[in-house]
Each structure stands twice: as structure tokens, then as C-alpha cells.
N, C-alpha and C. Protein backbone atom coordinates (compact mmCIF):
# COMPACT_ATOMS: atom_id res chain seq x y z
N UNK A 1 0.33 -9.00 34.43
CA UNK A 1 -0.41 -8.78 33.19
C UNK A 1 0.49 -9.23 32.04
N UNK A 2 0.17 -10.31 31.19
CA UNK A 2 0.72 -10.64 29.90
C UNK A 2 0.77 -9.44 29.22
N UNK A 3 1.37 -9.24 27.98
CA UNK A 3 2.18 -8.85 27.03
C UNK A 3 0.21 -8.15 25.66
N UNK A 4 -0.15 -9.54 25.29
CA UNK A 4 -1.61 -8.95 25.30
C UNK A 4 -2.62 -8.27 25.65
N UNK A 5 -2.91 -8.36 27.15
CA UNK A 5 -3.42 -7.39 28.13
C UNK A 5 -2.78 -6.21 27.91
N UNK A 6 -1.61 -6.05 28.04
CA UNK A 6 -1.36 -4.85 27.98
C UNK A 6 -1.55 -3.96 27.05
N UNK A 7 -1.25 -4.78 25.94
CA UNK A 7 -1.35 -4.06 24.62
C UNK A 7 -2.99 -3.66 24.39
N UNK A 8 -3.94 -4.50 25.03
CA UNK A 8 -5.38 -4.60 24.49
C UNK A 8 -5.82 -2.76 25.85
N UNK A 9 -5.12 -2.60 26.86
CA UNK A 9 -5.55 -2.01 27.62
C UNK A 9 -5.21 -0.38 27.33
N UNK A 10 -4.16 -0.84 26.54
CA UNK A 10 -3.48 0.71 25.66
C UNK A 10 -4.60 1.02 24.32
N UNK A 11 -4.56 0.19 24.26
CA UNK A 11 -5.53 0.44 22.98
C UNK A 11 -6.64 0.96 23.24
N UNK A 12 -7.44 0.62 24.25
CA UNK A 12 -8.73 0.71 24.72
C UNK A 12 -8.54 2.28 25.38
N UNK A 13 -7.20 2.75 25.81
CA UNK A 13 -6.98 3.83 26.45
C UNK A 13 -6.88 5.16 25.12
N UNK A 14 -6.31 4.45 24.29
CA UNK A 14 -5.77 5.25 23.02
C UNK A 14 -7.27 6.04 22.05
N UNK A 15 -8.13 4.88 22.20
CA UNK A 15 -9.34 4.74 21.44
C UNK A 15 -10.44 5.52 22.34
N UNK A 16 -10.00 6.52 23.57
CA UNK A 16 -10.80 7.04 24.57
C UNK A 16 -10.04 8.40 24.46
N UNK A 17 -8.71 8.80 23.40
CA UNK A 17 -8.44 9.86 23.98
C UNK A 17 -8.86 11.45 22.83
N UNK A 18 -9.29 12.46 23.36
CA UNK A 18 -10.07 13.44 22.34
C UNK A 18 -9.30 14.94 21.94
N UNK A 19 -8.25 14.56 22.44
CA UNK A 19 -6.98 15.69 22.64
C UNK A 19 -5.72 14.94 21.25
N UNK A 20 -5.99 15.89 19.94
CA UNK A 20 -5.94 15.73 18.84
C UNK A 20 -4.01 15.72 18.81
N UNK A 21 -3.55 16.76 19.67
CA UNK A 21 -2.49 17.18 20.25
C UNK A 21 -1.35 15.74 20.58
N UNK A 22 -2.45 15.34 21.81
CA UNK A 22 -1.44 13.76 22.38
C UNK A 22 -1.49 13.11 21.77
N UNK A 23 -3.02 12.95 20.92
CA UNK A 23 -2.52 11.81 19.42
C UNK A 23 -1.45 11.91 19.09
N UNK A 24 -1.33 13.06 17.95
CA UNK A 24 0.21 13.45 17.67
C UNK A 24 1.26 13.17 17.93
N UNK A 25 1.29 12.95 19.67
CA UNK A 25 2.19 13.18 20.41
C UNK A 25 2.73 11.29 20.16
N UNK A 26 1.83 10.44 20.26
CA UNK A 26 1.93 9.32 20.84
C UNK A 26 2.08 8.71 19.20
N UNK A 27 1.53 9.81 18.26
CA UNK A 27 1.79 8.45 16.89
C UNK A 27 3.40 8.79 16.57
N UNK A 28 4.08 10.06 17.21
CA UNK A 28 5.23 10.57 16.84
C UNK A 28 6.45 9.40 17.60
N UNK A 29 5.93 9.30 18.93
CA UNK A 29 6.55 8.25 19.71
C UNK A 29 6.85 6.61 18.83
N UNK A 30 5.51 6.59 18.57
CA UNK A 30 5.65 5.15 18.04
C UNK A 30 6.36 5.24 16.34
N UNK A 31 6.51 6.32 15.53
CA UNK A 31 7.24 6.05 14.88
C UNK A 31 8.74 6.22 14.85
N UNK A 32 8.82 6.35 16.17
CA UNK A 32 10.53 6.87 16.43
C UNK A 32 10.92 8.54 16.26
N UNK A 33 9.89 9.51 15.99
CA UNK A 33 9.99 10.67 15.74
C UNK A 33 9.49 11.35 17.39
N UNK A 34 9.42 11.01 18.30
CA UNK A 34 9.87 12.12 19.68
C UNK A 34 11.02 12.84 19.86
N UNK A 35 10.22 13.80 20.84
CA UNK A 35 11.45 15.12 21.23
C UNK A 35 12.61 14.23 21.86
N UNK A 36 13.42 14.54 21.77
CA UNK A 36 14.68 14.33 22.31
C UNK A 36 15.49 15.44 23.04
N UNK A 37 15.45 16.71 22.75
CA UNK A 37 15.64 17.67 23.34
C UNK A 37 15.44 18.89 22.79
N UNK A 38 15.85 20.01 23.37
CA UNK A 38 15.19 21.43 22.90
C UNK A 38 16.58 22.00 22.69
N UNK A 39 16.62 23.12 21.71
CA UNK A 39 17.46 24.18 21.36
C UNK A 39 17.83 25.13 23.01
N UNK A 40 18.46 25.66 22.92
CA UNK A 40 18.76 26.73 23.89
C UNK A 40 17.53 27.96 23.90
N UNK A 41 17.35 28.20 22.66
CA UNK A 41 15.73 29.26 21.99
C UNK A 41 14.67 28.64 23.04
N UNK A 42 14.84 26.90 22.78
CA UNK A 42 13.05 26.30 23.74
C UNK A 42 12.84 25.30 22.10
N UNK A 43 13.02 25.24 21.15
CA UNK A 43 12.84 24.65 19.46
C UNK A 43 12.73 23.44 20.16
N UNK A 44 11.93 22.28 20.42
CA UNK A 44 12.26 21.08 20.01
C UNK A 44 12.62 20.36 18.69
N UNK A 45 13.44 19.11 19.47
CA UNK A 45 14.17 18.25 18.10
C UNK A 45 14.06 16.89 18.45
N UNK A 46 13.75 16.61 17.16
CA UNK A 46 13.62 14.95 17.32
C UNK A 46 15.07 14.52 16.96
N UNK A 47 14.83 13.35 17.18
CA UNK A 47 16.21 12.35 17.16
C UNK A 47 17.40 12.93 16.06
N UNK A 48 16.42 12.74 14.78
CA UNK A 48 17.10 13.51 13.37
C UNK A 48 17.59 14.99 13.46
N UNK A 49 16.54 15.65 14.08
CA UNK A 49 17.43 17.00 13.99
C UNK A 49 18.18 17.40 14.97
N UNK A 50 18.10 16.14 16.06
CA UNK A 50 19.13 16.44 17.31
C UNK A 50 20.76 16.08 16.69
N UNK A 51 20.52 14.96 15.69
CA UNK A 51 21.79 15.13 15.42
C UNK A 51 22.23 15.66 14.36
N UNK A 52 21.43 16.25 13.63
CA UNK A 52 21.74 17.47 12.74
C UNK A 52 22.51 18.55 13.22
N UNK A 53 21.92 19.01 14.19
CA UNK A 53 21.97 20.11 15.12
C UNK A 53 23.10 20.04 15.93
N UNK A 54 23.69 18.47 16.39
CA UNK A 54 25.28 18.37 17.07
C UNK A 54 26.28 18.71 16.22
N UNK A 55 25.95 17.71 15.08
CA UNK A 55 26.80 17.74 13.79
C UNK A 55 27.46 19.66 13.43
N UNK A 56 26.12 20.31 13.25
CA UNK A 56 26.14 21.50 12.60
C UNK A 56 27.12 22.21 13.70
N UNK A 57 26.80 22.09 14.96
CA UNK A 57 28.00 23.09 15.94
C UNK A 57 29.45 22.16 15.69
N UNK A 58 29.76 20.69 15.43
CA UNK A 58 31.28 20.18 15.34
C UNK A 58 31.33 20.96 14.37
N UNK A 59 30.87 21.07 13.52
CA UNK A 59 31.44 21.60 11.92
C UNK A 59 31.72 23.27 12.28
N UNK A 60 31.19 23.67 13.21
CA UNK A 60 30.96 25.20 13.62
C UNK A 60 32.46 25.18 14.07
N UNK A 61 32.38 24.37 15.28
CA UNK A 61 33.82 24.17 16.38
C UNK A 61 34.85 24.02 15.53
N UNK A 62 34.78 23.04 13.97
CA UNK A 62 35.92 23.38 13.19
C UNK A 62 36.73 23.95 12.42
N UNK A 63 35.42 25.01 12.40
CA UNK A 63 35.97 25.98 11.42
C UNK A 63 36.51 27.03 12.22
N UNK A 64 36.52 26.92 13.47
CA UNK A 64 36.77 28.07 14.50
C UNK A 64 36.11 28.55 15.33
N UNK A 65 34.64 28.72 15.28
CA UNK A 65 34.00 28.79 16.70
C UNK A 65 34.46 28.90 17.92
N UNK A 66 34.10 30.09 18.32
CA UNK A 66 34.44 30.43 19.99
C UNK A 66 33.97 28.76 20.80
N UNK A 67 34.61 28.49 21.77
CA UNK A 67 34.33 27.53 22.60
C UNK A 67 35.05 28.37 23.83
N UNK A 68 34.13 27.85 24.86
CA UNK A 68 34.41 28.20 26.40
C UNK A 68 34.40 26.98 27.28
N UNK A 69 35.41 27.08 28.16
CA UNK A 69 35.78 25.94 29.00
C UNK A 69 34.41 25.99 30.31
N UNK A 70 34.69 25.15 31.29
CA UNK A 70 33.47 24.95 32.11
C UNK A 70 33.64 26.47 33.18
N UNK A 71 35.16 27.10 33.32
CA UNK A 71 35.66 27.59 34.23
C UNK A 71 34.79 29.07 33.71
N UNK A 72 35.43 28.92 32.60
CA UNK A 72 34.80 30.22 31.72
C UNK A 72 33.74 30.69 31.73
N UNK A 73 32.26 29.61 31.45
CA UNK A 73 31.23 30.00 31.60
C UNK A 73 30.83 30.13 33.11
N UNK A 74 31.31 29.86 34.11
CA UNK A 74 30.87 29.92 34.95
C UNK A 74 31.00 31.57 35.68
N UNK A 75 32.31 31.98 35.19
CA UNK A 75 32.87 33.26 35.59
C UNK A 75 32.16 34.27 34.48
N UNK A 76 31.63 34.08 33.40
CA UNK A 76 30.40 34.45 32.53
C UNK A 76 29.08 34.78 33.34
N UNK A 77 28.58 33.43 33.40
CA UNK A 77 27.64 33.27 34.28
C UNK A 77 26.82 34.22 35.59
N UNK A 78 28.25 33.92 36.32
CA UNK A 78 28.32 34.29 37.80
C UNK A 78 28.69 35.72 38.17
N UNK A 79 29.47 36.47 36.57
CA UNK A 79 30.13 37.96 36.98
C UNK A 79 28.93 39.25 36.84
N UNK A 80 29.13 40.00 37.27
CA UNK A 80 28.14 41.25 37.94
C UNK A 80 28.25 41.99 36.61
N UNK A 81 28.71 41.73 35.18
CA UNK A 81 28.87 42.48 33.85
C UNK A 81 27.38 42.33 33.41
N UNK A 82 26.58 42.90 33.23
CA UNK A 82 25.24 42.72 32.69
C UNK A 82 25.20 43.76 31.69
């Protein structure tokens, strides 16, 4: 399938869909605004506030912020302290 076809077959798919939601979903995609990942909470973030959101914990980590090694959380994790 050429490059046209395809595009004409999305369209035709796009122009069939009634779920106001995936619109959303798909005009967010095409302007470069999709999820990229979620907060620890469940929050999704797009690209921009994903790296807002890295930025904001380095700046956290520099001012002093607790940080835990891999060993650490795991013995966190894994210990019977509830």
C-alpha cells in the first residue's frame, strides 16, 4: 500500500469514529501532546510535563533529597516492616 492509500484509509477510519474520548486521544498524538508516562499517583504526562517533572526531582536531588540505592529499595520493598 502506497503512502496515499494509507493516509486516505486512516482518514476514512478517523471520519467513522463516535467515541469523542479517542478523538482526543488521536488529535493529542498528532500534535505531539501524548502520554508519555504516568506519575507514581497513576497522573499522566505528556512529553512537556514529563520533563518538567524529571527536571523538578534533579532540582529536588540537589537540594538534598533522600535518594535510595537499588539495594535499598529492594530491602524496603521486600522487608516484613509494614
Amino acid at each position: 500500500m502506497n503512502l496515499d492509500q494509507h493516509k486516505k484509509n486512516i482518514i476514512k477510519k478517523v471520519q467513522n469514529i463516535k467515541d469523542l474520548k479517542l478523538l482526543d486521544e488521536i488529535d493529542s498524538v498528532l500534535n505531539g501532546n501524548y502520554i508519555v508516562a504516568y506519575t507514581i499517583d497513576g497522573k499522566p504526562l505528556n512529553k512537556n510535563q514529563y520533563i518538567d517533572h524529571i527536571e523538578s526531582i534533579s532540582e529536588s536531588i540537589e537540594k538534598g533529597a533522600k535518594t535510595f540505592t537499588t539495594e535499598e529499595l529492594r530491602r524496603r520493598i521486600f522487608s516484613d516492616k509494614r
